[in-house]
N, C-alpha and C. Protein backbone atom coordinates (compact mmCIF):
# COMPACT_ATOMS: atom_id res chain seq x y z
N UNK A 1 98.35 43.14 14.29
CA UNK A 1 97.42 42.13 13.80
C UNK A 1 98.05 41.47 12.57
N UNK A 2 99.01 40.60 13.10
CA UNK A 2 99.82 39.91 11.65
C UNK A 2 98.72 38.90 10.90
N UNK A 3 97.54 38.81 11.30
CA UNK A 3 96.50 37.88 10.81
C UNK A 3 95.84 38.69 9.36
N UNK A 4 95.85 40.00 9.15
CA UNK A 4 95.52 40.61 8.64
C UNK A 4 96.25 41.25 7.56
N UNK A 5 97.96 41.17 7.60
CA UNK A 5 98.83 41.00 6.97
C UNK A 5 98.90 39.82 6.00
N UNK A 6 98.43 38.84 6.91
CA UNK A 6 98.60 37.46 5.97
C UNK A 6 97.34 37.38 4.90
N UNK A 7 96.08 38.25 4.97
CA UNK A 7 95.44 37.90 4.32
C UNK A 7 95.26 39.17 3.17
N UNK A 8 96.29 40.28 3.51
CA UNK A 8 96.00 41.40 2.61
C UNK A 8 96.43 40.82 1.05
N UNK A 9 97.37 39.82 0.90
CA UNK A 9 97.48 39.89 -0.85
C UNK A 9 96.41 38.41 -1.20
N UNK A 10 96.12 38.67 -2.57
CA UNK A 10 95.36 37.58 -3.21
C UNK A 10 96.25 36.35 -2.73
N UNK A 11 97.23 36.54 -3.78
CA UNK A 11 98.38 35.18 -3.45
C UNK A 11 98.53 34.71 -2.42
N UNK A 12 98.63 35.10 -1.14
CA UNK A 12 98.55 34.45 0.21
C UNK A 12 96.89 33.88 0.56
N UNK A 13 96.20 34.85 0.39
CA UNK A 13 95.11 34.44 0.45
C UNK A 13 94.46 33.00 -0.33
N UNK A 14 95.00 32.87 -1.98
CA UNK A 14 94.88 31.33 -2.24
C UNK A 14 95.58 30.50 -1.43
N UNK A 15 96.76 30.69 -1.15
CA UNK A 15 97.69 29.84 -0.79
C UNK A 15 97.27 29.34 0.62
N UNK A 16 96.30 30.17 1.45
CA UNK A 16 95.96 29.37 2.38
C UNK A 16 94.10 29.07 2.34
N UNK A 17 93.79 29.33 1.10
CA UNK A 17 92.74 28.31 0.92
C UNK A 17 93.29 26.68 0.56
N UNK A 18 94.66 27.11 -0.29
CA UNK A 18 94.96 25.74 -0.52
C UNK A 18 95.41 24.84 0.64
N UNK A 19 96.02 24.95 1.78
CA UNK A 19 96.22 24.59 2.49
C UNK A 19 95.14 24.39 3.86
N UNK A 20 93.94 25.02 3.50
CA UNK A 20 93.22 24.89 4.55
C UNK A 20 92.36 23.39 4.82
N UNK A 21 92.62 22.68 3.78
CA UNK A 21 91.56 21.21 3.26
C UNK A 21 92.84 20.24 3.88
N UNK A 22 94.08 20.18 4.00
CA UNK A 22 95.32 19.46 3.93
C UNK A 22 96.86 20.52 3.72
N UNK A 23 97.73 19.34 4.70
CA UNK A 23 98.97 19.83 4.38
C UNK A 23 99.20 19.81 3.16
N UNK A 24 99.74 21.31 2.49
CA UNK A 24 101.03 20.34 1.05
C UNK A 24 102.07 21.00 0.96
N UNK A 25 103.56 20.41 0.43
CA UNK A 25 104.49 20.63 0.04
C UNK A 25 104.40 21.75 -0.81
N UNK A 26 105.81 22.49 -0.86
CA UNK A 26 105.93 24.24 -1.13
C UNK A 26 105.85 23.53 -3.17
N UNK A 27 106.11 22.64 -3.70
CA UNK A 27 106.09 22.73 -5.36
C UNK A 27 104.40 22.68 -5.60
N UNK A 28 104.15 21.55 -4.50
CA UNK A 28 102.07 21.60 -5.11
C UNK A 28 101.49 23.10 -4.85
N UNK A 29 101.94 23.36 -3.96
CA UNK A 29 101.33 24.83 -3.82
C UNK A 29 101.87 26.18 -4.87
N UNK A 30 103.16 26.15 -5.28
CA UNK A 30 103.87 26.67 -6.14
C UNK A 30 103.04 26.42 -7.68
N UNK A 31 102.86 25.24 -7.92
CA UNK A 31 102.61 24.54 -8.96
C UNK A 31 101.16 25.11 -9.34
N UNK A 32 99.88 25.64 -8.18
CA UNK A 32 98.93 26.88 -8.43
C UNK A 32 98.68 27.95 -9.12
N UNK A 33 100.48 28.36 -9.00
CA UNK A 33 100.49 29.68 -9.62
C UNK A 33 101.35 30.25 -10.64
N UNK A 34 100.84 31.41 -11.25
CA UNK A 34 101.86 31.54 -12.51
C UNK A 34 103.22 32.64 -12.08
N UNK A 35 103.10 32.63 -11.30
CA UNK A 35 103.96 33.55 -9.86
C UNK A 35 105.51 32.88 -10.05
N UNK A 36 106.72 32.83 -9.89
CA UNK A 36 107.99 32.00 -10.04
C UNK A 36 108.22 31.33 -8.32
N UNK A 37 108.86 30.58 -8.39
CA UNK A 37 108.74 29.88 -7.05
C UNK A 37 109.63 30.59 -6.25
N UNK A 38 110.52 31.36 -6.12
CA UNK A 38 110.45 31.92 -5.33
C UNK A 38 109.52 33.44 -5.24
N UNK A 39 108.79 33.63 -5.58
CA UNK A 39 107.74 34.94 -5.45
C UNK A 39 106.79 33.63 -4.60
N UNK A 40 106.46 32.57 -4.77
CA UNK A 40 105.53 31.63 -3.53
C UNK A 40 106.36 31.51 -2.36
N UNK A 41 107.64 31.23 -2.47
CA UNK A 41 108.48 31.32 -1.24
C UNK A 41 108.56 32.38 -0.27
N UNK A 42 108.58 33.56 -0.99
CA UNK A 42 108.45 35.03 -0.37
C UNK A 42 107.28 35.05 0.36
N UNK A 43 105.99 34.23 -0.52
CA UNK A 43 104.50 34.24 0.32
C UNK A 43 104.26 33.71 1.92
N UNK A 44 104.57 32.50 1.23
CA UNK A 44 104.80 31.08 2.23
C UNK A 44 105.93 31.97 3.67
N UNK A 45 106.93 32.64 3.47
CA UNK A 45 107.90 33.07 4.60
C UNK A 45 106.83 34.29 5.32
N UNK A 46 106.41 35.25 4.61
CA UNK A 46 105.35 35.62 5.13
C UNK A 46 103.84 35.36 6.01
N UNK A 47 103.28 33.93 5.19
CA UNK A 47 102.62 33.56 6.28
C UNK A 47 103.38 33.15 7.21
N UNK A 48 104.62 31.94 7.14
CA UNK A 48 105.14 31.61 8.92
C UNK A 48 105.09 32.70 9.38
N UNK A 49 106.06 33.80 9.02
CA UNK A 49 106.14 35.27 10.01
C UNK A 49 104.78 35.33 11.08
N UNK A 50 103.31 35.36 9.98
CA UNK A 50 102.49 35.69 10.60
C UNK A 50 102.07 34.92 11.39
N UNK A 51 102.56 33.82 11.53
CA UNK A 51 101.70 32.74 12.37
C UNK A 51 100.20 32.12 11.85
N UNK A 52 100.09 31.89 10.33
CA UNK A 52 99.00 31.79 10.05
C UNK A 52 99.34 30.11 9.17
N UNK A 53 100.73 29.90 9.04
CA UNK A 53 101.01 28.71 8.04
C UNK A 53 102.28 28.07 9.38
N UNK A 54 102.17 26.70 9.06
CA UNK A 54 103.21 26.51 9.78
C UNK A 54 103.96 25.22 8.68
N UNK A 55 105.14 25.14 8.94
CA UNK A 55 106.27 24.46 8.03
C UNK A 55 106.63 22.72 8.67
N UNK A 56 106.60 22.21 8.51
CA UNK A 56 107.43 21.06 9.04
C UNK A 56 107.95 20.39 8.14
N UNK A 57 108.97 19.93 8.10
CA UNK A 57 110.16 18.96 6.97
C UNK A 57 109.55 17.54 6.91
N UNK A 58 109.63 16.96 6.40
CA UNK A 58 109.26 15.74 5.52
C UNK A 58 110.39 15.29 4.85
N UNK A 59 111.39 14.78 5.11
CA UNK A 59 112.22 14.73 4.00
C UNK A 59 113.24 15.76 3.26
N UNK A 60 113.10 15.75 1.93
CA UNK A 60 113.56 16.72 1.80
C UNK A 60 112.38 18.04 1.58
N UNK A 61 111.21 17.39 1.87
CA UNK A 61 110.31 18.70 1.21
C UNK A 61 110.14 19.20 2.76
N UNK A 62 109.45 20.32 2.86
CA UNK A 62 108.71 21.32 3.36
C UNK A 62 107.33 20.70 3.25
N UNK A 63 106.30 20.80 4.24
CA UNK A 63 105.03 20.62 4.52
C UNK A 63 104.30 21.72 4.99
N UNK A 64 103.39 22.65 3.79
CA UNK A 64 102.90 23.67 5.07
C UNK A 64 101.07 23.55 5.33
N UNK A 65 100.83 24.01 6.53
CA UNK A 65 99.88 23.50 7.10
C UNK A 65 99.13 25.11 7.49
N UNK A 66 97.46 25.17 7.35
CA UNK A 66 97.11 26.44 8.09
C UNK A 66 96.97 26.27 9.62
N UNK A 67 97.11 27.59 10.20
CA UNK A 67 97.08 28.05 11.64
C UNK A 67 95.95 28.54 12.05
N UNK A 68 95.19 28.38 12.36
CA UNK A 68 93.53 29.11 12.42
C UNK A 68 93.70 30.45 13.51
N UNK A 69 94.38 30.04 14.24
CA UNK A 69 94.57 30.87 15.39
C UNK A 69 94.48 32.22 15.34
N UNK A 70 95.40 32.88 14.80
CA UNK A 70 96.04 33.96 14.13
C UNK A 70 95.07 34.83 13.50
N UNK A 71 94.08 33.89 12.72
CA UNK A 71 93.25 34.63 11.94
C UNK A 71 91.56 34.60 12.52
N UNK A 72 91.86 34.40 14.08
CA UNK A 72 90.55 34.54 14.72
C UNK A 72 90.18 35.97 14.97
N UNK A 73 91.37 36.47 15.25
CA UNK A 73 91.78 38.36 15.98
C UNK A 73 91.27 38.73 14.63
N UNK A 74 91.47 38.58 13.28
CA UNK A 74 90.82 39.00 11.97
C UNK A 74 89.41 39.27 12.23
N UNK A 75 89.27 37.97 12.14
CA UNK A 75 87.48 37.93 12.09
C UNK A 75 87.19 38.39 13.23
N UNK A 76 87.41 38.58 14.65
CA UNK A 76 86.52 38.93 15.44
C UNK A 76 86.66 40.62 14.94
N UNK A 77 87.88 40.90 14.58
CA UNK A 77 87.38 42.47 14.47
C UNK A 77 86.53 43.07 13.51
N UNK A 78 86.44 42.14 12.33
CA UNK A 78 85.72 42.42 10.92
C UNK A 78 84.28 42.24 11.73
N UNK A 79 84.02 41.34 12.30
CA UNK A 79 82.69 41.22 12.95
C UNK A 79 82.13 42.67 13.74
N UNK A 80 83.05 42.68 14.57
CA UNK A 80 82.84 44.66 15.33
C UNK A 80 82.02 45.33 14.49
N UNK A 81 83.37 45.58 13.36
CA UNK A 81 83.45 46.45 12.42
C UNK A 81 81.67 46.07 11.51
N UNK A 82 82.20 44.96 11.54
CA UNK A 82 80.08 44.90 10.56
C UNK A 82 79.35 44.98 10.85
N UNK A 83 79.13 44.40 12.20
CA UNK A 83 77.75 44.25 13.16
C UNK A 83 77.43 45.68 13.48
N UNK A 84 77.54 46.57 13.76
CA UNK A 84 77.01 47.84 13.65
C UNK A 84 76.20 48.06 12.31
N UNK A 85 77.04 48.10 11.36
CA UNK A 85 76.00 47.95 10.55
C UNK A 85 74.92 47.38 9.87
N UNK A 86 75.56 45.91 10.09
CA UNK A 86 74.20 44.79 10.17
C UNK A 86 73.00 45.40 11.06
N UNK A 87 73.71 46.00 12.31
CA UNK A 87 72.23 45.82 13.38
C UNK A 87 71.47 47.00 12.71
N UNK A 88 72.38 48.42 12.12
CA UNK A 88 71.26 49.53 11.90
C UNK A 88 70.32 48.95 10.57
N UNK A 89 70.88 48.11 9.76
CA UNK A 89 69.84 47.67 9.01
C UNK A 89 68.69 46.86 9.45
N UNK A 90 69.06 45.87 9.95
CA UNK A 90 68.05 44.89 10.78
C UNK A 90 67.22 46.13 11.77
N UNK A 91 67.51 46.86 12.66
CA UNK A 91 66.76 48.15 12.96
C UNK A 91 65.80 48.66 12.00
N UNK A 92 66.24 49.11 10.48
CA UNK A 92 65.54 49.57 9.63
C UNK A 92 64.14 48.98 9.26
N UNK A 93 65.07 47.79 9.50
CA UNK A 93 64.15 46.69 8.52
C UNK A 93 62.76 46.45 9.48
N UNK A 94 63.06 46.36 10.58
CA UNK A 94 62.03 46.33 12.12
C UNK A 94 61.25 47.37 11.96
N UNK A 95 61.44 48.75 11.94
CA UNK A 95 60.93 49.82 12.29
C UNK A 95 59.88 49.87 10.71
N UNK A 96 60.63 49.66 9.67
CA UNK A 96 59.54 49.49 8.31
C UNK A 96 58.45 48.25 8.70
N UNK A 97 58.65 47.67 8.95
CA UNK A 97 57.65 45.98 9.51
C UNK A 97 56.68 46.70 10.34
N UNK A 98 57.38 47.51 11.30
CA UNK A 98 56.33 47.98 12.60
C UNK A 98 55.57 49.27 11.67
N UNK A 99 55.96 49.70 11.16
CA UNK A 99 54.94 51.22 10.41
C UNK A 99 54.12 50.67 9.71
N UNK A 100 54.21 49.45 8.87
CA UNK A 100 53.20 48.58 8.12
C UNK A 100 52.67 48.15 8.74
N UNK A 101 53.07 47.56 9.43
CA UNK A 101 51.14 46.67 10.73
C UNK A 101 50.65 47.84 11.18
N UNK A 102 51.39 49.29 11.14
CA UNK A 102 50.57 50.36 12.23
C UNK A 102 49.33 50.54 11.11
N UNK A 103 50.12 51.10 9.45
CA UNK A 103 48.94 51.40 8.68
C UNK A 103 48.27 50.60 8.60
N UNK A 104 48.36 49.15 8.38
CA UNK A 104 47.61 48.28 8.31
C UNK A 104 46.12 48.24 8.98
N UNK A 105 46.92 47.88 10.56
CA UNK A 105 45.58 48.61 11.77
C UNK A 105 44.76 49.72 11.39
N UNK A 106 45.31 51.09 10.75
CA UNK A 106 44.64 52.29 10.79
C UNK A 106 43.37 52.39 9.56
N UNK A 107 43.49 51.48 8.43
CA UNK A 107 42.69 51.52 7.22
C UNK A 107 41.37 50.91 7.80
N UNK A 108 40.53 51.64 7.58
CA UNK A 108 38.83 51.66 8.12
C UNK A 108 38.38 50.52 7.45
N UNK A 109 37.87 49.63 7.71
CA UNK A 109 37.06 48.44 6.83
C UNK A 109 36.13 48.59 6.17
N UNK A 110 36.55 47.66 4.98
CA UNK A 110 35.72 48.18 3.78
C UNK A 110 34.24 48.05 4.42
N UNK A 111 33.55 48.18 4.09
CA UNK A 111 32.14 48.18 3.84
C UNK A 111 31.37 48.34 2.35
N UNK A 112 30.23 47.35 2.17
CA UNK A 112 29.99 46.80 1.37
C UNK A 112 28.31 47.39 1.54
N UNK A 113 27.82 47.14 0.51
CA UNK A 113 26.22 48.19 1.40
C UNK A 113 26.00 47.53 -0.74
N UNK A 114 24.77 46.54 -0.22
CA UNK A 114 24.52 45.34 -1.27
C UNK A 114 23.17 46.67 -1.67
N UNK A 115 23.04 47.25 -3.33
CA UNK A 115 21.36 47.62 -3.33
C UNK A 115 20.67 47.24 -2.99
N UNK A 116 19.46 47.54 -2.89
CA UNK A 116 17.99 47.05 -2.48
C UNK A 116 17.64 46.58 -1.07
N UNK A 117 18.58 46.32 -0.35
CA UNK A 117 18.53 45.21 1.10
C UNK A 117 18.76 46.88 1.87
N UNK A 118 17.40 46.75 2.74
CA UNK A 118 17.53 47.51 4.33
C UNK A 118 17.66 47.13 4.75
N UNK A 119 18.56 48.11 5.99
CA UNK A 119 18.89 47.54 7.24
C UNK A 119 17.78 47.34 8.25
C-alpha cells in the first residue's frame, strides 16, 4: 500500500495538500518549507515512487501534480478499519434511545386529585 507510505510523514503530507488545488513547480513547493531543497526533493521522489504525485517538465522546471488514485486503497481501508467502530457506537447510541422511550412508556401518569371535588 504505497498510498500509505506517501502519507506517513507530515512533509509529504503538506506537500500534497499543496498540490492538491493546482500543479506547482518543485521551488514553490520547496519555498513552503524550512526543510533544504533537497530534503523536498527526497519527498517529491518519494511521492512519484508512490504513485501519488506525478512530474512533468515545463521547461526547465518540473511540474508536480496529485494522483488521487493511489490514495483511494488508503481511505477505503481506514474506512474498514473505522466503520466498525462507528457502527458499535451508533448501536450504543440506538439501544440508549430505545431504553429511554421504554422508561418513558413505563412511568404511571401523574394524577392530580384537586381538594374538595368528588368523584
Amino acid at each position: 500500500m504505497d498510498g500509505a507510505r506517501a502519507i506517513a510523514d507530515p512533509v509529504r503530507r503538506e506537500i500534497l495538500a499543496l498540490v492538491r488545488t493546482s500543479p506547482l513547480p518543485a521551488g514553490t513547493i520547496a519555498a513552503h518549507f524550512s526543510i533544504s531543497r533537497p530534503a523536498v526533493s527526497k519527498h517529491l521522489r518519494v511521492l512519484i515512487e508512490c504513485g501519488v504525485v506525478e512530474a512533468t517538465s515545463a521547461g526547465r522546471q518540473r511540474i508536480y501534480s496529485l494522483r488521487t488514485e493511489p490514495l483511494v486503497d488508503v481511505a477505503a481501508y481506514l474506512e474498514r478499519l473505522l466503520s466498525p467502530s462507528l457502527a458499535m457506537h451508533l448501536d450504543a447510541l440506538e439501544t440508549e434511545v430505545a431504553r429511554a422511550r421504554r422508561e418513558r412508556r413505563a412511568e404511571p401518569a401523574s394524577v392530580s386529585i384537586i381538594e374538595g371535588e368528588s368523584a
